[in-house]
Protein backbone atom coordinates (compact mmCIF):
# COMPACT_ATOMS: atom_id res chain seq x y z
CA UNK A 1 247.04 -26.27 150.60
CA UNK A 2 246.95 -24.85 147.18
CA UNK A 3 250.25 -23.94 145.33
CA UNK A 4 249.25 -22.54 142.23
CA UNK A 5 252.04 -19.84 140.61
CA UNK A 6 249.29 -17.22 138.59
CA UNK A 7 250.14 -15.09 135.91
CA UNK A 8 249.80 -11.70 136.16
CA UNK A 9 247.04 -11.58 133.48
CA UNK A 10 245.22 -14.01 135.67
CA UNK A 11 244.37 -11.33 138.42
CA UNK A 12 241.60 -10.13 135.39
CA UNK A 13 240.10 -13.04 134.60
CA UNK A 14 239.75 -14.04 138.56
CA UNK A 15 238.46 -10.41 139.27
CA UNK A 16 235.73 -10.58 136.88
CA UNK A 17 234.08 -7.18 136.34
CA UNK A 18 236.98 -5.29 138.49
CA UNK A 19 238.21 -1.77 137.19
CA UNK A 20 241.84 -2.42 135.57
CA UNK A 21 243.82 0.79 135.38
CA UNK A 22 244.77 1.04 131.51
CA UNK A 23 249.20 0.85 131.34
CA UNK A 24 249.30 0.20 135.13
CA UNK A 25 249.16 -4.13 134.73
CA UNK A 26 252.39 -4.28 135.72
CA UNK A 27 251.75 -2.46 138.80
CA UNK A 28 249.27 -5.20 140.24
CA UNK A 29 249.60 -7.11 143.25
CA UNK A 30 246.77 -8.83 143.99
CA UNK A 31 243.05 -9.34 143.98
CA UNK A 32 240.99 -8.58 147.21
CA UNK A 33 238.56 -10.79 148.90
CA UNK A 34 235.97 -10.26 151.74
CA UNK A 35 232.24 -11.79 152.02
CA UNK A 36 229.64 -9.97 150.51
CA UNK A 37 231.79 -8.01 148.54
CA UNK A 38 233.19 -8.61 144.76
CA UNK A 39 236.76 -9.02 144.03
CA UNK A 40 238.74 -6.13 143.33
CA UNK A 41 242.34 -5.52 141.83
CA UNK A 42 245.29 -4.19 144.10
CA UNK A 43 247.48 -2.20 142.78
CA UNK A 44 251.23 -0.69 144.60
CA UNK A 45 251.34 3.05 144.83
CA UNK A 46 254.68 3.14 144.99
CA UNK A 47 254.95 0.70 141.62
CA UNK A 48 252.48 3.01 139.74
CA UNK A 49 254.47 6.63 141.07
CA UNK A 50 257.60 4.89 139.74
CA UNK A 51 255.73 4.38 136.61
CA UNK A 52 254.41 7.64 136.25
CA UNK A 53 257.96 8.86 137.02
CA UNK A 54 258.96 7.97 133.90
CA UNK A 55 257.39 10.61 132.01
CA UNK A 56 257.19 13.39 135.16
CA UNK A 57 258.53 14.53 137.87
CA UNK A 58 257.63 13.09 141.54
CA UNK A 59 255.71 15.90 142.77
CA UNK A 60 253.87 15.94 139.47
CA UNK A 61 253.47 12.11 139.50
CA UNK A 62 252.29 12.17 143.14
CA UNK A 63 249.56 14.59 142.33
CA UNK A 64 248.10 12.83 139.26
CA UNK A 65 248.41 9.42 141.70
CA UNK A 66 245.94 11.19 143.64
CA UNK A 67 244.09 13.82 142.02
CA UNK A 68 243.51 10.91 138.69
CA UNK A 69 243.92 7.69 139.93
CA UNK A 70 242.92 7.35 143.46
CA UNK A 71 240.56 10.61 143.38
CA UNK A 72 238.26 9.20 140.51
CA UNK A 73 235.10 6.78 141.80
CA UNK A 74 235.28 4.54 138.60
CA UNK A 75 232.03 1.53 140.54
CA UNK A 76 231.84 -0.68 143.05
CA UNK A 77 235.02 -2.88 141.68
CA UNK A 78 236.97 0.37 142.37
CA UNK A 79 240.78 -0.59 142.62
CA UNK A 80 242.77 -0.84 145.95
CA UNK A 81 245.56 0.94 146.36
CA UNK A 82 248.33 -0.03 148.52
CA UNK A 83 251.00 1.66 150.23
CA UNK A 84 253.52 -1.39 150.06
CA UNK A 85 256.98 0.39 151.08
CA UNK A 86 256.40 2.00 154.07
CA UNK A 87 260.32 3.31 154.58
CA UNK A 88 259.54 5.72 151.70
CA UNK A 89 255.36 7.35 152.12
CA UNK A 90 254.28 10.10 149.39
């Protein structure tokens, strides 16, 4: 078994060619895997809300999570978005 800590900044390098949200790095959770596919980066919803939250409101950051971030088609190493704290869903 490997037991290998990885920096946050590693998640880029090991999902070559993925689409990284610019400001949003700390907001990454992991990189995906399945066959046939190419790695992509997986971001928390509720860590990049929180983060939006910072300059808006929550109804205003909950639309621009979805009408910006998760409504745009950016390729085929499109991020993943997941809801990670399901006792509070937007």
């Amino acid at each position: 078994m490997f037991k290998t800590k990885m920096d946050k900044t590693k998640y880029f390098d090991f999902a070559e060619g993925a689409v990284m949200l610019d400001g949003f790095d700390d907001c990454v959770i992991g990189v995906s895997e399945s066959f046939g596919e190419e790695p992509r980066i997986i971001y928390s919803k509720m860590k990049i809300i929180n983060k939006l939250m910072e300059d808006m409101t929550e109804d205003d950051a909950v639309e621009y999570y979805y009408y910006n971030i998760v409504g745009g088609y950016f390729g085929t190493q499109n991020p993943i978005f997941i809801q990670d704290n399901l006792d509070y869903v937007v």
